[in-house]
Protein backbone atom coordinates (compact mmCIF):
# COMPACT_ATOMS: atom_id res chain seq x y z
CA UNK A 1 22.15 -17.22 -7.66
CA UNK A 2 20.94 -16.11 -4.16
CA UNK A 3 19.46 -18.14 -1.48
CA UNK A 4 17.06 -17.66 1.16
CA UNK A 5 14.13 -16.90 -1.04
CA UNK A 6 12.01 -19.18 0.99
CA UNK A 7 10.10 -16.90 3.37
CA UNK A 8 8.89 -14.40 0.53
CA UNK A 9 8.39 -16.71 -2.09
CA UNK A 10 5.68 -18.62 0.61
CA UNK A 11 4.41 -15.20 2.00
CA UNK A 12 3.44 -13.77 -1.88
CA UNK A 13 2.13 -17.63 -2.21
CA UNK A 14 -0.14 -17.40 0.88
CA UNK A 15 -2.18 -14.43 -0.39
CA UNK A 16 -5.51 -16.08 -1.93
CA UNK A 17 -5.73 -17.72 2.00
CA UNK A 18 -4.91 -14.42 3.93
CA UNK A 19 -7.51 -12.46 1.90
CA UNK A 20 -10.08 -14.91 2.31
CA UNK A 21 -9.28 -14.62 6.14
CA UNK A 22 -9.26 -11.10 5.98
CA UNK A 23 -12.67 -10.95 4.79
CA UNK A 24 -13.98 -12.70 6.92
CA UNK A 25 -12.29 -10.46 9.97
CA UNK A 26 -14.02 -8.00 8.49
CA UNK A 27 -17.34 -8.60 9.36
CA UNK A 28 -16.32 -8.82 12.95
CA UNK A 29 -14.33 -5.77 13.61
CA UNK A 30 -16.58 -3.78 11.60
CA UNK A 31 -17.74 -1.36 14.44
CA UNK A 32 -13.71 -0.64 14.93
CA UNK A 33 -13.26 0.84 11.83
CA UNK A 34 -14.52 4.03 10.61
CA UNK A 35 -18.32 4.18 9.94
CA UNK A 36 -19.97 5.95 7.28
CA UNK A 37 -20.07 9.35 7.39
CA UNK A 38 -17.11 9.74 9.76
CA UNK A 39 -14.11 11.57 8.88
CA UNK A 40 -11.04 9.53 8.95
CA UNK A 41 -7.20 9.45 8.93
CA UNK A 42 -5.28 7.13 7.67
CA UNK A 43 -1.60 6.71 8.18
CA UNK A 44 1.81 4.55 7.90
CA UNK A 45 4.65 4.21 6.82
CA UNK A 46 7.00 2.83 3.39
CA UNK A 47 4.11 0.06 2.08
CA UNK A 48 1.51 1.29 4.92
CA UNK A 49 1.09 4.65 3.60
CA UNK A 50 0.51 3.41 0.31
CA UNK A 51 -2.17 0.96 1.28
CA UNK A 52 -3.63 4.20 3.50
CA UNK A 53 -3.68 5.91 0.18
CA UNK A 54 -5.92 3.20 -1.59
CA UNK A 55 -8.11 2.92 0.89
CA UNK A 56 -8.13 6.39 1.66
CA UNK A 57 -9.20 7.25 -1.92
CA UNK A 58 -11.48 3.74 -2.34
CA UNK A 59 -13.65 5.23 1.18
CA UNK A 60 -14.07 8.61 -0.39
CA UNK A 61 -15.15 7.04 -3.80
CA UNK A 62 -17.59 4.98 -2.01
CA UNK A 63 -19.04 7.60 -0.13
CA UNK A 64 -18.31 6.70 3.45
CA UNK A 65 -17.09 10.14 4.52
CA UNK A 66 -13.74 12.45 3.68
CA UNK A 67 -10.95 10.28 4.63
CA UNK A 68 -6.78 11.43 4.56
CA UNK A 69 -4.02 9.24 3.81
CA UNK A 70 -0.68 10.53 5.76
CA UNK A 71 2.70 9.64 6.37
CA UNK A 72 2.94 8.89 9.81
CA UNK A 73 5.59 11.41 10.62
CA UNK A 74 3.56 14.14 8.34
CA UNK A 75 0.53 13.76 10.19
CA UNK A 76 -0.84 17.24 10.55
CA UNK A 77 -1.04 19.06 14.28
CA UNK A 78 -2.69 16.53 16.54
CA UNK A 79 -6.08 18.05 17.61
CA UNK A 80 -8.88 17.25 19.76
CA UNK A 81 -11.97 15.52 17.64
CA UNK A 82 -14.21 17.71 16.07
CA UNK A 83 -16.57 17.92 12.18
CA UNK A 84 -14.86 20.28 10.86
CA UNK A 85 -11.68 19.20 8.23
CA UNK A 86 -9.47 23.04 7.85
CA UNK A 87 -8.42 23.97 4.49
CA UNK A 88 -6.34 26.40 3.32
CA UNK A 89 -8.58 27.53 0.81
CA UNK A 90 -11.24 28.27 3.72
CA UNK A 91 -8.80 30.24 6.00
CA UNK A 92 -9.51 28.01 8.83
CA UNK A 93 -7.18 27.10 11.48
CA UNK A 94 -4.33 24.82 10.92
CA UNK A 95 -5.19 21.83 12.58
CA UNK A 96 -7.14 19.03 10.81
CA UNK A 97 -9.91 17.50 13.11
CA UNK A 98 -11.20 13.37 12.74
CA UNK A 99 -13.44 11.36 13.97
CA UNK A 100 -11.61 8.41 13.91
CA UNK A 101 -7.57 7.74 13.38
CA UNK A 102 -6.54 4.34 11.58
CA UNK A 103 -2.63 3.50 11.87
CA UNK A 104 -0.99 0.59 9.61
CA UNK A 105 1.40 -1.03 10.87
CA UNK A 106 3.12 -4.42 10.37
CA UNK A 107 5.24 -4.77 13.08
CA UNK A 108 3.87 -2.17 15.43
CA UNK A 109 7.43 -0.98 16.53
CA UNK A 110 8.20 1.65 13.75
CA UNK A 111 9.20 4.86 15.41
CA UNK A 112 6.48 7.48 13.89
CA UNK A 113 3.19 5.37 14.22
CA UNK A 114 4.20 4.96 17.93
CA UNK A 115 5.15 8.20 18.44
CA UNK A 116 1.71 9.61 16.59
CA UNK A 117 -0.23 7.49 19.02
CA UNK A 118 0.96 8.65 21.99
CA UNK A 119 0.13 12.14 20.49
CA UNK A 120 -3.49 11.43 20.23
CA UNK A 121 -3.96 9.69 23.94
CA UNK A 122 -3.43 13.83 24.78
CA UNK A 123 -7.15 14.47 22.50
CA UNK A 124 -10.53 12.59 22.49
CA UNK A 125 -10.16 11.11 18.64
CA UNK A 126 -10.39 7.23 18.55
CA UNK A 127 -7.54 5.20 17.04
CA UNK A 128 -7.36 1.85 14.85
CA UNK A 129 -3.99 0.36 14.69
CA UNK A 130 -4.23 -2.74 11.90
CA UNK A 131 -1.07 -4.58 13.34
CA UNK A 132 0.67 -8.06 12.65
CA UNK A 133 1.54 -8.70 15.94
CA UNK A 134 -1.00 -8.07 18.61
CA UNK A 135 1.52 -7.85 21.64
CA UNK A 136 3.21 -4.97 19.81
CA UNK A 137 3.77 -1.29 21.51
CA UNK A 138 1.23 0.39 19.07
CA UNK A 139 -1.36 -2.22 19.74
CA UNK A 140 -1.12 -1.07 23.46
CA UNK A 141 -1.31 2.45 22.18
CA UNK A 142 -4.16 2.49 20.22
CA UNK A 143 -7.76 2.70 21.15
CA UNK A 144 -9.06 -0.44 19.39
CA UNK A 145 -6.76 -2.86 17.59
CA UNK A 146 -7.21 -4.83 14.55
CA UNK A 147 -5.21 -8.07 14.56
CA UNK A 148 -3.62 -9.58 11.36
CA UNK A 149 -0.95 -12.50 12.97
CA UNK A 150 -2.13 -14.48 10.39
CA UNK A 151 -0.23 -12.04 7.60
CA UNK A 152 2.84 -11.43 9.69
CA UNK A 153 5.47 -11.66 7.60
CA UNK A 154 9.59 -12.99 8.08
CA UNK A 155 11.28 -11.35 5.19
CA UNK A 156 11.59 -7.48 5.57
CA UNK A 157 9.77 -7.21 2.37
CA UNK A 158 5.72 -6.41 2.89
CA UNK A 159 4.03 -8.38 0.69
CA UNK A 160 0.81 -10.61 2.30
CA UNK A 161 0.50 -8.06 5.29
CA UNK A 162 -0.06 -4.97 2.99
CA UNK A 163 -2.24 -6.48 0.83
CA UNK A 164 -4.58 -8.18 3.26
CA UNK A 165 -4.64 -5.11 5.35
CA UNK A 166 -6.35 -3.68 2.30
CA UNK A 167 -8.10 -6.42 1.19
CA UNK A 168 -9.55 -6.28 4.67
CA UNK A 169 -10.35 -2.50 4.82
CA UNK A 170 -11.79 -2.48 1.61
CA UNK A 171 -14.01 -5.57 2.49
CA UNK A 172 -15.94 -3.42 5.31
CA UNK A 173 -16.44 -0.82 2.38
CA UNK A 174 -18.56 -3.61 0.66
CA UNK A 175 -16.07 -3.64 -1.86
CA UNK A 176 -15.07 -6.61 -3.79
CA UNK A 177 -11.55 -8.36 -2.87
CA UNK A 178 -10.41 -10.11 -5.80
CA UNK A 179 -8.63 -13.41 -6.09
CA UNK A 180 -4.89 -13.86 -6.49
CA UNK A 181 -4.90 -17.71 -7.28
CA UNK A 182 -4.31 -16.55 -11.23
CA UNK A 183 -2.06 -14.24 -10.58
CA UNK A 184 0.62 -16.55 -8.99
CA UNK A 185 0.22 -18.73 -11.46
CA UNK A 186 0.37 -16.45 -14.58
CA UNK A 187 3.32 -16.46 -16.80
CA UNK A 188 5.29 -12.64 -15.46
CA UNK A 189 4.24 -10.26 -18.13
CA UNK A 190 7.85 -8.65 -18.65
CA UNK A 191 11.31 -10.54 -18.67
CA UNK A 192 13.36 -9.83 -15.69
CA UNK A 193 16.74 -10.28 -18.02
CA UNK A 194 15.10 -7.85 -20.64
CA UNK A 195 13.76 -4.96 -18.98
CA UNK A 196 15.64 -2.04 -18.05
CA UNK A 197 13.14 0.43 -16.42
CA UNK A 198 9.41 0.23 -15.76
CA UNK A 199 6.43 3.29 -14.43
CA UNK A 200 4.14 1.93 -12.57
CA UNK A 201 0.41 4.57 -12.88
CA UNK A 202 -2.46 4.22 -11.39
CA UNK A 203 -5.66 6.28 -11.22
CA UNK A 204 -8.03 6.93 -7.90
CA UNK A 205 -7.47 4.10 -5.26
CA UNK A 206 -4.81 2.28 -7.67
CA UNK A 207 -2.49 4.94 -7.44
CA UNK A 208 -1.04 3.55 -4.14
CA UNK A 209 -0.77 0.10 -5.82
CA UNK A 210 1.08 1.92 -8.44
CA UNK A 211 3.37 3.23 -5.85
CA UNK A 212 3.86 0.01 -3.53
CA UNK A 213 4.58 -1.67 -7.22
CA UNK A 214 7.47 0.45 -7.60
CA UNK A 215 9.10 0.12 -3.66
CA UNK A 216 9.20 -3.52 -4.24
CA UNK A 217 11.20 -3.80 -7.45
CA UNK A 218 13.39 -1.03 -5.49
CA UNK A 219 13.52 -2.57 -2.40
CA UNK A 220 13.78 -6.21 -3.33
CA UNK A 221 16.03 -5.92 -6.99
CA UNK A 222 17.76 -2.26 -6.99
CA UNK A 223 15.51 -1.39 -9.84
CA UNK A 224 15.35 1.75 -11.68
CA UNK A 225 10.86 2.24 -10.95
CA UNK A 226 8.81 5.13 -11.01
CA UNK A 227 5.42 5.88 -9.50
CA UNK A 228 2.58 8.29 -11.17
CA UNK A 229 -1.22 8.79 -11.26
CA UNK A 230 -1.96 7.63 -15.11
CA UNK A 231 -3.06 11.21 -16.32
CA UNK A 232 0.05 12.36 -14.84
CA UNK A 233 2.21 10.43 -16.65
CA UNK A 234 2.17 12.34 -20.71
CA UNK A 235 3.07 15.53 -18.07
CA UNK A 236 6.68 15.25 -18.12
CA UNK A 237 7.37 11.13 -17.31
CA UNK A 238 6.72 9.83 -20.48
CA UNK A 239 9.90 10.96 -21.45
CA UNK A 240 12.06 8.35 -20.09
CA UNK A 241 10.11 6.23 -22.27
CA UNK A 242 12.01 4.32 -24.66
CA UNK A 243 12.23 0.20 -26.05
CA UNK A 244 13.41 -1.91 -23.36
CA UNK A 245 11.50 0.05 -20.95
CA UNK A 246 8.03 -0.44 -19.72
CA UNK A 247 4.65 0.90 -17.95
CA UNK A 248 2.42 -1.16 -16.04
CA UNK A 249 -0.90 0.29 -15.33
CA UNK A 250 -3.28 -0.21 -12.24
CA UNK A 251 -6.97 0.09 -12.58
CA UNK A 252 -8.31 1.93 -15.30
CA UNK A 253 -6.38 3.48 -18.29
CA UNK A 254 -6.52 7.31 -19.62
CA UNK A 255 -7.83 6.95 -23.53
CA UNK A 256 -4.89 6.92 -25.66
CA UNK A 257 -2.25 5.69 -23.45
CA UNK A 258 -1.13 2.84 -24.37
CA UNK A 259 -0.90 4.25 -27.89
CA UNK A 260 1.30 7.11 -26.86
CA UNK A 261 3.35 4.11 -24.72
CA UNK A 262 3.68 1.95 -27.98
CA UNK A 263 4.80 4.90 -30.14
CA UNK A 264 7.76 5.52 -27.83
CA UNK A 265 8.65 1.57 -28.17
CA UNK A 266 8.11 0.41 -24.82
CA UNK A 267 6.36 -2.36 -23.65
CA UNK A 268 2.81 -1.85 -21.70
CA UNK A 269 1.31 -3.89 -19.47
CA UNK A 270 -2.40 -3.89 -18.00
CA UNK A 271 -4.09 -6.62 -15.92
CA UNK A 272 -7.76 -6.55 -15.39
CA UNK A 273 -8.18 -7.06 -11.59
CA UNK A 274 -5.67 -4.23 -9.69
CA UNK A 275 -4.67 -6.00 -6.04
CA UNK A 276 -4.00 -9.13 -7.68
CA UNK A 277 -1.99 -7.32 -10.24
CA UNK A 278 0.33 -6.14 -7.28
CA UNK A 279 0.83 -9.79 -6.68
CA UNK A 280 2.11 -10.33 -10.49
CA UNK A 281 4.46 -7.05 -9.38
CA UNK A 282 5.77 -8.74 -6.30
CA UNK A 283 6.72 -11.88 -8.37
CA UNK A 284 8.59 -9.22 -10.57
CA UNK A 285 10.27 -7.78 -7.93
CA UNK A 286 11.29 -11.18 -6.70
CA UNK A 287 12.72 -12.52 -10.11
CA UNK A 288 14.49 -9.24 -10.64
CA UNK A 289 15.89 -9.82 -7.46
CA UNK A 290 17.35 -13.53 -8.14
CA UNK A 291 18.53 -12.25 -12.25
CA UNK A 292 20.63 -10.17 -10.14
CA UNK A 293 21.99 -12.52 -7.93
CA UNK A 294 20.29 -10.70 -5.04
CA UNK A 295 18.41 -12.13 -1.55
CA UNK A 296 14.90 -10.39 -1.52
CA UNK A 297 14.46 -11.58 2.00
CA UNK A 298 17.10 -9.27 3.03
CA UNK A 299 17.45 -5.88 0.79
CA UNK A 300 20.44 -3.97 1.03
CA UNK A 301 20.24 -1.06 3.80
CA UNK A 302 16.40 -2.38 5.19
CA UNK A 303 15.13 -3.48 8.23
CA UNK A 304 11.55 -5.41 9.11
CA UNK A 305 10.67 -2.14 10.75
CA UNK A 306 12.06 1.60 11.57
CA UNK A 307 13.05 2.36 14.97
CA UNK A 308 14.86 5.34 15.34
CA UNK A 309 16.77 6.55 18.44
């Protein structure tokens, strides 16, 4: 059995507090954020690009204003601020323009946040760095910073900083946050010992939670996860499908898929609240990680952040 569980076990367990917090924050960094109507950016990194994705695709839902979720280090040519948003279908020129850039970034050291800041002191666009510790470099990069010490995390695994960062964003989107009391204290829906393989879909903003899902039963357990948008999934994916398997669905569900998941004898799973179902995930990850006598805090090959030479 491994040891040294402590710091992510109490991280996953401080989420229904951090949220609440994060709500509140909302209210009063609201004019740091992007306002309606603005174009926006969003970026990070590993677990930070897929919370840019949800809230990327929750602001656009919402109508608040075309927003992009990027890799940090795929962030297109750095451009000076302007309405317009290039496509390729329009023939316009190659470099996207925003109103207002928004980084992610949990320890505000990793390598392609920082060096996509320093790229945009060079134009006139606004940055938001969300950040768990306020003293980092990309705090004294950015334009305005958005400070979350209260979700800084020990282990290398993200759990409590991703999630409030979104619970946070989507908060000044008037969105609802969700509780995750229940799920830390429901029973996991699938049995660490008995599962071989699970795809995690998700549809509009839950198809980063689908994603994140998967990195943490990689990162934490060496589990065999995939990651798909739900309508995606009967295009090719479904075929790994098989009993002792399993998909676990985010957010709404495609008629007929669980149906088509049954007939192929794996197990589906579908929780009615999407954020806290990423919580029930990160307990998964975590008890896949001690069935296989591995130390979450510490996964094999990881570091709390990415700084490159």
């Amino acid at each position: 059995m491994s040891r040294g569980l402590a710091h992510v076990d109490d991280e996953i367990a401080s989420q229904p507090e951090c949220w609440r917090r994060a709500v509140t924050l909302a209210a009063a960094v609201g004019e740091l954020l992007p306002r309606r109507g603005e174009s926006a950016a969003v970026v990070g990194c590993g677990t930070s690009w897929f919370m840019a994705m949800s809230y990327a695709s929750a602001r656009e839902a919402a109508g608040h204003g075309w927003t992009d979720a990027f890799q940090a280090s795929e962030f297109p040519a750095v451009s000076a601020r302007g309405p317009a948003r290039p496509s390729a279908l329009t023939g316009s020129d190659a470099t996207r323009r925003y109103d207002r850039i928004v980084a992610i970034t949990r320890s505000g050291t990793t390598t392609e946040v920082l060096d996509l800041l320093r790229a945009l002191s060079s134009t006139r666009t606004p940055s938001t760095v969300l950040v768990g510790d306020p003293a980092a470099e990309a705090a004294r990069l950015a334009t305005h910073v958005v400070a979350l010490p209260f979700a800084d995390e020990r282990s290398v695994l993200q759990t409590r900083f991703a999630t409030t960062a979104l619970t946070l964003l989507r908060a000044h989107l008037g969105l609802p946050s969700g509780d995750p009391t229940g799920a830390l204290a429901a029973d996991l829906p699938l049995d660490p010992a008995g599962t071989e393989q699970v795809t995690f879909l998700g549809r509009g903003w839950t198809v980063g939670l689908a994603q994140e899902a998967a990195l943490k039963c990689r990162e934490a357990a060496q589990f065999w996860t995939e990651a798909y948008p739900a309508m995606d999934y009967r295009h090719g994916p479904i075929a790994v499908a098989a009993p002792g398997r399993a998909v676990w669905a985010f957010g709404d569900v495609p008629d007929g898929l669980a149906g088509d998941v049954a007939r192929t004898g794996a197990a589906f799973v579908h929780g009615p609240d999407p954020l806290a179902e990423l919580v029930v995930a990160q307990r998964f990850a975590v008890a896949l990680a001690r069935h296989r006598g591995l130390d979450p805090d510490h996964p094999r090959h990881l570091t709390r952040s990415v700084v490159l030479s």
